[in-house]
N, C-alpha and C. Protein backbone atom coordinates (compact mmCIF):
# COMPACT_ATOMS: atom_id res chain seq x y z
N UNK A 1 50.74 -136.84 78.93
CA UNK A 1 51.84 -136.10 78.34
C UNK A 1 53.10 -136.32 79.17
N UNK A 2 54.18 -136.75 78.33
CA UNK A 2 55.61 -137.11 79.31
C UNK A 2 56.44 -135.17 79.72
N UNK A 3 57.20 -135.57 80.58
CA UNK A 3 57.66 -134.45 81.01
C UNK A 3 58.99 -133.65 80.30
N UNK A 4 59.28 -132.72 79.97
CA UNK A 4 60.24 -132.89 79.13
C UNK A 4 61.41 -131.45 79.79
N UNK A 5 62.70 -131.51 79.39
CA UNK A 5 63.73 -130.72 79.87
C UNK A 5 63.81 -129.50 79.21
N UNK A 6 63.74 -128.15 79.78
CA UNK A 6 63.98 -127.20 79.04
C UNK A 6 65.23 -126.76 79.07
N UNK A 7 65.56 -126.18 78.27
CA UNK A 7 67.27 -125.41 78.35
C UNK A 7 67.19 -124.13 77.91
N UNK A 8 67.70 -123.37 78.83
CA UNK A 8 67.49 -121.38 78.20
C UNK A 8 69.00 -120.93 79.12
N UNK A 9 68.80 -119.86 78.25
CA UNK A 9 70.31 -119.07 79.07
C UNK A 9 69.24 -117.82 80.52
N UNK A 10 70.30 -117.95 81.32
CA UNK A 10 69.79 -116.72 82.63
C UNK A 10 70.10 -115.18 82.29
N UNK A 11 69.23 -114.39 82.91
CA UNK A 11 69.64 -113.18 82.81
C UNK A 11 71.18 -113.05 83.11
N UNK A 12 71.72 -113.96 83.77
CA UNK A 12 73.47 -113.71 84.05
C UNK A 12 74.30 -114.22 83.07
N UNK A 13 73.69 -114.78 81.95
CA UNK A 13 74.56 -115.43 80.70
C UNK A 13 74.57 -116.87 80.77
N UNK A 14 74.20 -117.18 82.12
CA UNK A 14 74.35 -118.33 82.68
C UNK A 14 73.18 -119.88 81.90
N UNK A 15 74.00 -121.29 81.01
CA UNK A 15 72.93 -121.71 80.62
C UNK A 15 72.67 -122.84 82.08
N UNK A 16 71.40 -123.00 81.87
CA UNK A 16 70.51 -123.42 82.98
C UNK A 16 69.49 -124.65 82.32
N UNK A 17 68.67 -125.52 83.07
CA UNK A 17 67.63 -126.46 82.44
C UNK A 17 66.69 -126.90 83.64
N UNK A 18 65.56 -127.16 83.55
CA UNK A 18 64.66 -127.07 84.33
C UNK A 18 64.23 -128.83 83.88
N UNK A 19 63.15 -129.52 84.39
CA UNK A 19 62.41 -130.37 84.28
C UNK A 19 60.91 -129.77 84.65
N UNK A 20 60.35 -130.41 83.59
CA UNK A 20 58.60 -130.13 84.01
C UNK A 20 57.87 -131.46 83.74
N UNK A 21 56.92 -131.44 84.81
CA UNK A 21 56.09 -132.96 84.33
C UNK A 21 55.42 -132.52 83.71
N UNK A 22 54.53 -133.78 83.03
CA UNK A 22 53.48 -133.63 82.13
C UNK A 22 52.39 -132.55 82.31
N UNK A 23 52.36 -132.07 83.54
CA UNK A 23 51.52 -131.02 83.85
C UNK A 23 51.83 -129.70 83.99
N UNK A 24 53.00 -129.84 83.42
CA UNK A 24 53.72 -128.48 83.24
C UNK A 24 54.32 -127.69 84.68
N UNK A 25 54.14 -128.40 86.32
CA UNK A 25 54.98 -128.32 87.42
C UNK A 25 56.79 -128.58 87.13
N UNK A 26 57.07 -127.72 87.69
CA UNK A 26 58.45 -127.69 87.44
C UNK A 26 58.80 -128.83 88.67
N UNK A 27 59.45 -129.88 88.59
CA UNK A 27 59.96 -131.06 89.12
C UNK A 27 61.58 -130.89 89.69
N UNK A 28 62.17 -130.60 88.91
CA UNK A 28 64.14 -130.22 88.79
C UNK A 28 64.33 -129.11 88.13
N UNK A 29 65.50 -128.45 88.99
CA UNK A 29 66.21 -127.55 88.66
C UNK A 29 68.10 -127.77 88.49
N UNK A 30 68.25 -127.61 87.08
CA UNK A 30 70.02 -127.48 87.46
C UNK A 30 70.61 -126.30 88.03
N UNK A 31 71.70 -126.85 88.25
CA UNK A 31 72.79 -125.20 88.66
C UNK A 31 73.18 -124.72 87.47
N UNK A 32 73.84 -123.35 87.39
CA UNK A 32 74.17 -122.64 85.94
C UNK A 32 75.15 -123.31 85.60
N UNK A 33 75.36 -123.63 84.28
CA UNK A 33 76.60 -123.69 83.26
C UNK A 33 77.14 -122.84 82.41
N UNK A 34 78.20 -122.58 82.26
CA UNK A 34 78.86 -121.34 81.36
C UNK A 34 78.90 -121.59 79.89
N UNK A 35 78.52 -122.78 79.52
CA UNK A 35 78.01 -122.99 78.25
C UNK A 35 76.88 -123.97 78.41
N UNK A 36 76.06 -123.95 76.98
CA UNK A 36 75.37 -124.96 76.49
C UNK A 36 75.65 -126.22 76.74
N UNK A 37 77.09 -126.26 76.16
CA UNK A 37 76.80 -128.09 76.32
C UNK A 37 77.06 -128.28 77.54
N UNK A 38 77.54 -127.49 78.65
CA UNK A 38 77.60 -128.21 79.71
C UNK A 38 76.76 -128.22 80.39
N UNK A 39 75.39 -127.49 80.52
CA UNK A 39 73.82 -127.89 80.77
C UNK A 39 73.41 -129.19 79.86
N UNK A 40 73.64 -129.24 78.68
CA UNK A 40 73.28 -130.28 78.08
C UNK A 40 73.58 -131.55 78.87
N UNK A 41 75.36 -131.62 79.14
CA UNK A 41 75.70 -132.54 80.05
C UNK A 41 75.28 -133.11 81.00
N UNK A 42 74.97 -131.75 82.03
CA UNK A 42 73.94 -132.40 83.07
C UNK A 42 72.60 -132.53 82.89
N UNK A 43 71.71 -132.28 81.78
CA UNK A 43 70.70 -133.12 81.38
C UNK A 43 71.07 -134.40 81.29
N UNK A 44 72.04 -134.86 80.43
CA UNK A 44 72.42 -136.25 80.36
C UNK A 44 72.53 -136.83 81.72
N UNK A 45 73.12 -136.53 82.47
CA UNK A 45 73.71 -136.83 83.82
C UNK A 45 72.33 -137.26 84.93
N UNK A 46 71.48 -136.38 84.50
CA UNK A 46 70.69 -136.66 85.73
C UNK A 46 69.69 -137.92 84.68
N UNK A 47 69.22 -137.82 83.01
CA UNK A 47 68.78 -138.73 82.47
C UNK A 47 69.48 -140.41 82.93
N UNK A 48 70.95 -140.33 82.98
CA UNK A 48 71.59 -141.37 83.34
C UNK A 48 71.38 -141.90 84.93
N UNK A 49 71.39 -141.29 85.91
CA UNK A 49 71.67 -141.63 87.21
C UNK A 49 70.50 -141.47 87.54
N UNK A 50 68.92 -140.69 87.34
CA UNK A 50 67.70 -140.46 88.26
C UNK A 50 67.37 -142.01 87.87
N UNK A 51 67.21 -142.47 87.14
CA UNK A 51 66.45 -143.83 87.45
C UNK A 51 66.88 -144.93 88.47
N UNK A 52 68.20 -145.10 88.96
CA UNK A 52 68.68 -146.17 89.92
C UNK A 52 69.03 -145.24 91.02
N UNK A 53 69.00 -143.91 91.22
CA UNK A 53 69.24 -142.85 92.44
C UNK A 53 68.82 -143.66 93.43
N UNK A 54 69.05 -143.75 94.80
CA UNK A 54 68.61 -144.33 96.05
C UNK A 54 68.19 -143.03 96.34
N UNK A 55 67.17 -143.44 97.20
CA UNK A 55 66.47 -142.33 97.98
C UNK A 55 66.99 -142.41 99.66
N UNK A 56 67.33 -141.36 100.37
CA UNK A 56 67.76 -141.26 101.33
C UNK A 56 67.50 -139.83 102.37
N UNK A 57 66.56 -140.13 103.16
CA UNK A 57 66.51 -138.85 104.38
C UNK A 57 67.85 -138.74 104.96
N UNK A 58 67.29 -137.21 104.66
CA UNK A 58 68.95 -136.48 105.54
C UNK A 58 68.46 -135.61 106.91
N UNK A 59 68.62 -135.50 107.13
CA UNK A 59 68.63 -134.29 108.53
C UNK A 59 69.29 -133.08 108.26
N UNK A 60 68.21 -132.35 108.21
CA UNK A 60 68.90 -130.46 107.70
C UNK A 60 69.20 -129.81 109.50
């Protein structure tokens, strides 16, 4: 089963979207958006850029 993006509004009004893999583990989290489409957006955003992302250790 492929993993698929949810989109819901927050108890703060706030819309939001999650990623879950096929196993239903939550994978990604966005930050809030004050509308729909602009969660939608960054669904697009991370659909566009996670596949060529470089991976890079940081030091916290």
């Amino acid at each position: 089963m492929a993993g698929r993006f949810e989109l819901y509004e927050d108890k703060s009004g706030d819309w939001r979207f999650r990623l879950k893999a096929g196993n239903g583990e939550i994978i990604a989290t966005g930050q809030g958006y004050a509308s729909k489409s602009g969660a939608v957006n960054g669904i697009d955003s991370v659909r566009r850029n996670a596949a060529d992302a470089e991976v890079v250790e940081v030091e916290n």
